[in-house]
N, C-alpha and C. Protein backbone atom coordinates (compact mmCIF):
# COMPACT_ATOMS: atom_id res chain seq x y z
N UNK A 1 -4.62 16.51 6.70
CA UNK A 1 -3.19 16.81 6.55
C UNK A 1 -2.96 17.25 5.11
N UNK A 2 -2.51 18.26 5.15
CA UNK A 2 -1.89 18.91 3.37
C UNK A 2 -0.66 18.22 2.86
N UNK A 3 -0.32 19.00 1.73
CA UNK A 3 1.00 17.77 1.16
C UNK A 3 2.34 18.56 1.84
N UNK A 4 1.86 19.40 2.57
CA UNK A 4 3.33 20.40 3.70
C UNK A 4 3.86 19.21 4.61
N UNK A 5 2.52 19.19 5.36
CA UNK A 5 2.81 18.52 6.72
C UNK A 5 3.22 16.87 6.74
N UNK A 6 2.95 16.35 4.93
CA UNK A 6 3.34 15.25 4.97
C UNK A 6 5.18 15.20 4.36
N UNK A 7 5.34 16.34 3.61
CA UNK A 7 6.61 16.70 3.22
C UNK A 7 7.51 16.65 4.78
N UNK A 8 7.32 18.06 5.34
CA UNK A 8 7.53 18.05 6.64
C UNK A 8 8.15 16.56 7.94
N UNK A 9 7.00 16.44 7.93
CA UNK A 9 6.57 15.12 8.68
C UNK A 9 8.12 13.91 8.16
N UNK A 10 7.45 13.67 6.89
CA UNK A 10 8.72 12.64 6.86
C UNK A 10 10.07 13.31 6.60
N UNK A 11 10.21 14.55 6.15
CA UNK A 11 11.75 14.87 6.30
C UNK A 11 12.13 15.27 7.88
N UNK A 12 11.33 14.99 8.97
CA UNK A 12 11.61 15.28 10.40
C UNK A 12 12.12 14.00 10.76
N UNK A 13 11.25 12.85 10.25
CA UNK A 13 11.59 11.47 10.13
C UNK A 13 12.76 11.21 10.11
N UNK A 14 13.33 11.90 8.69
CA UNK A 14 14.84 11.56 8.30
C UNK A 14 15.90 12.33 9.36
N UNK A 15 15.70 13.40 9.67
CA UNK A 15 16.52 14.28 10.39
C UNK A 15 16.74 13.38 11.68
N UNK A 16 15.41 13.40 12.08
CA UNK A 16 15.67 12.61 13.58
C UNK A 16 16.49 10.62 13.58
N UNK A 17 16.18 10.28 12.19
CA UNK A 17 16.90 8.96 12.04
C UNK A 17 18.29 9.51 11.55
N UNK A 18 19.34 10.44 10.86
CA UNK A 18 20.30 10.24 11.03
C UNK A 18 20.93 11.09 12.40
N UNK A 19 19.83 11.46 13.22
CA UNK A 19 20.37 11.83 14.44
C UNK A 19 20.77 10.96 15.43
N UNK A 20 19.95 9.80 15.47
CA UNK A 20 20.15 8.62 15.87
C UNK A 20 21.12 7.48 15.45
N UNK A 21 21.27 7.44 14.24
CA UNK A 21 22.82 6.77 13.42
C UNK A 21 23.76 8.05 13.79
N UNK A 22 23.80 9.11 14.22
CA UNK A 22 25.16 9.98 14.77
C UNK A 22 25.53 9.59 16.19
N UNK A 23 24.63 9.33 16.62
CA UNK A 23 24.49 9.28 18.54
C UNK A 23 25.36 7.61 18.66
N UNK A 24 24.45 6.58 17.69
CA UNK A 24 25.04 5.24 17.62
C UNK A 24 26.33 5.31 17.27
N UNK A 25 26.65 6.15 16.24
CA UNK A 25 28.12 5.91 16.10
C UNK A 25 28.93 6.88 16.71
N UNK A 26 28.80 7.40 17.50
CA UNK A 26 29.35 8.27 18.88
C UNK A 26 29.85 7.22 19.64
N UNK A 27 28.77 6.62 20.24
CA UNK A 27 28.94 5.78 21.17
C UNK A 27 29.59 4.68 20.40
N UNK A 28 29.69 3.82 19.74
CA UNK A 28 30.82 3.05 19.02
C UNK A 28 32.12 3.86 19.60
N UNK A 29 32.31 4.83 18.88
CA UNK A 29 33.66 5.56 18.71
C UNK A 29 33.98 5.43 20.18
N UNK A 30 33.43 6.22 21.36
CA UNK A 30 33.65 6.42 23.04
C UNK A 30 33.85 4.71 23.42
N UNK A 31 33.26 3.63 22.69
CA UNK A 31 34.04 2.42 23.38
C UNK A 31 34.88 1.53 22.35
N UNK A 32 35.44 2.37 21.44
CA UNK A 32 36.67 2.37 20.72
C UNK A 32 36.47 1.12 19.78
N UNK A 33 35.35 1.25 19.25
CA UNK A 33 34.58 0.31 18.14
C UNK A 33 34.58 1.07 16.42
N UNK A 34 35.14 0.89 15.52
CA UNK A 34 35.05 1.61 14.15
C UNK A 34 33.24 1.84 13.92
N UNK A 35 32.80 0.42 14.18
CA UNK A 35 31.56 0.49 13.37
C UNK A 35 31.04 -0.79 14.44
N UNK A 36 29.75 -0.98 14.20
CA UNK A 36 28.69 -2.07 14.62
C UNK A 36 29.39 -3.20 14.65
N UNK A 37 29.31 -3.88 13.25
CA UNK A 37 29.92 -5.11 12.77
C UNK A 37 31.09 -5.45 13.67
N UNK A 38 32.25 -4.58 14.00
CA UNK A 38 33.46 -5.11 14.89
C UNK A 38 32.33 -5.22 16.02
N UNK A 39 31.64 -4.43 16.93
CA UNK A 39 31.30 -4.15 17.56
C UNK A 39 31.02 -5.93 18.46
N UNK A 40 29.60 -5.99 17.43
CA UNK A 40 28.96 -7.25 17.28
C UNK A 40 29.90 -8.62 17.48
N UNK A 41 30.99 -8.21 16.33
CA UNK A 41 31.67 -9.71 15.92
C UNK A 41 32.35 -10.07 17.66
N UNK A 42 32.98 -8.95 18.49
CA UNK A 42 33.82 -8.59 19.95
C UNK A 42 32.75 -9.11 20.59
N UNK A 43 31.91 -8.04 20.97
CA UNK A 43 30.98 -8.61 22.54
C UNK A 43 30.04 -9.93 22.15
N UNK A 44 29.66 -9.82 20.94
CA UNK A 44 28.14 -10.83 20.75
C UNK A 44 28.75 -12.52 20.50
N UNK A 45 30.18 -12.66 19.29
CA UNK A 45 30.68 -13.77 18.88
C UNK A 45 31.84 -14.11 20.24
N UNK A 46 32.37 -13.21 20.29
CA UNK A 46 34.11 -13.76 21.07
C UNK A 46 33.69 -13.51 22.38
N UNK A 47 33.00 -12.62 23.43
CA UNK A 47 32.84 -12.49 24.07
C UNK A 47 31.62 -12.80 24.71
N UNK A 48 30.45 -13.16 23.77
CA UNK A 48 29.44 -14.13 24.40
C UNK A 48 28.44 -13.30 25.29
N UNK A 49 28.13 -11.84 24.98
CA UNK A 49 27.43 -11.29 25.73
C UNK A 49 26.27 -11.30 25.58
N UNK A 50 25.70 -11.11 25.68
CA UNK A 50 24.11 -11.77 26.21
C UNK A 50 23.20 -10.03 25.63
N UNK A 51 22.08 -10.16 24.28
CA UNK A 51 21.45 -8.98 23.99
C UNK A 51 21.03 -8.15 25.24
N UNK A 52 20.89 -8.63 26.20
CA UNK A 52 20.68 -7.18 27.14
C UNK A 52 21.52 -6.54 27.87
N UNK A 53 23.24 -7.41 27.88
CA UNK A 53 24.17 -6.41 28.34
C UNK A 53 24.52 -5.64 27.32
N UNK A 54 24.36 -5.85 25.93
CA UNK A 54 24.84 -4.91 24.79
C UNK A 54 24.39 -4.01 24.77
N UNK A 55 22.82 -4.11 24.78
CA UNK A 55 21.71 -3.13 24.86
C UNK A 55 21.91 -2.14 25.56
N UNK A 56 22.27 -2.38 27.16
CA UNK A 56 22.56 -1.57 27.99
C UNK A 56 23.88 -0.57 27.84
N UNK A 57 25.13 -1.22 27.00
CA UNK A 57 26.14 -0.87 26.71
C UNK A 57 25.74 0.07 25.60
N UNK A 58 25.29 -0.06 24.48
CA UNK A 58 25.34 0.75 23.45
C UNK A 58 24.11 1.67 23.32
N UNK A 59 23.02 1.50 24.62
CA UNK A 59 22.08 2.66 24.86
C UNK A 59 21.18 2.45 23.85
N UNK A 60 20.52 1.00 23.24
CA UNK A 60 19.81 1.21 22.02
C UNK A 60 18.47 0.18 22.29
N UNK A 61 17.46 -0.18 21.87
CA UNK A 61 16.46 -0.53 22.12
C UNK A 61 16.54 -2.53 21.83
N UNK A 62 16.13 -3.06 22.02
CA UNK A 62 16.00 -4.27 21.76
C UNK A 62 16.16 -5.00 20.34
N UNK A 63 14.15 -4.38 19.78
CA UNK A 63 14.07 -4.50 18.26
C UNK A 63 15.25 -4.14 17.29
N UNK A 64 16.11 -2.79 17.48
CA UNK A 64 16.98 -2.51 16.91
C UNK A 64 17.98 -3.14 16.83
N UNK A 65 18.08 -3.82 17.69
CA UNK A 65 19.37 -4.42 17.82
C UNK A 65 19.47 -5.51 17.26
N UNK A 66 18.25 -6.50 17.52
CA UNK A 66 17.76 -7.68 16.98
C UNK A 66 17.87 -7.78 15.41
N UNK A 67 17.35 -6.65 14.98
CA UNK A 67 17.58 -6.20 13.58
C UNK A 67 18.49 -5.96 12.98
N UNK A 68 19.55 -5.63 13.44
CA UNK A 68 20.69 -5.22 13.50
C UNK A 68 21.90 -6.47 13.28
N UNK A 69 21.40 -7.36 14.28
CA UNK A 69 22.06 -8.90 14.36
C UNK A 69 21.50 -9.17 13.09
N UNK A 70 20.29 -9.21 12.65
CA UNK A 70 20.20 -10.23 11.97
C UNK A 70 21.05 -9.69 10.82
N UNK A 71 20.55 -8.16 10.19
CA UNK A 71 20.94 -7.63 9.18
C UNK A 71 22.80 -7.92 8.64
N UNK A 72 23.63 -7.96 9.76
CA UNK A 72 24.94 -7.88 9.40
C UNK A 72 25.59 -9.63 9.44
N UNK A 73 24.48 -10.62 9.50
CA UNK A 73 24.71 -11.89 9.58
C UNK A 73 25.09 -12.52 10.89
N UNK A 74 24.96 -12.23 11.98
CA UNK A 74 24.86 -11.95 13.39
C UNK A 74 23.92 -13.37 13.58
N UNK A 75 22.95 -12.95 13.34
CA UNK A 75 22.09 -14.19 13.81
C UNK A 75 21.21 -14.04 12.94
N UNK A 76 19.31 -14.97 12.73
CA UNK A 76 18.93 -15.71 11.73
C UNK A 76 17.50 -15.15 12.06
């Protein structure tokens, strides 16, 4: 691999990760959420939903999400 394809390579990285933070916060917006954090604090604290109906709701993978909890003080 040359120093192109590693230039390349990780700026495809980046493109395709804030394509994915656009899509996530699409879908926020379509179920009338500002951001994650409300998101989280609604279904996960007050409403008690369970990581795989969220999952299913917000179209996102497990690990991410998990990460996600922990990151915004969600869980530990």
């Amino acid at each position: 691999m040359d120093e192109e394809d590693g230039y390349f390579g990780e700026r495809g990285r980046r493109v395709q990760a804030v394509s994915w933070q656009a899509r996530r916060a699409a879908r926020l917006a379509e179920l009338g959420f500002p951001d994650l954090a409300v998101y989280l604090q609604r279904r996960h604290v007050e409403q008690g939903w369970p990581i795989k109906r969220m999952r299913a709701e917000l179209r996102v993978g497990r690990r991410w999400l998990l990460a996600e909890l922990a990151r915004l003080g969600f869980r530990q």
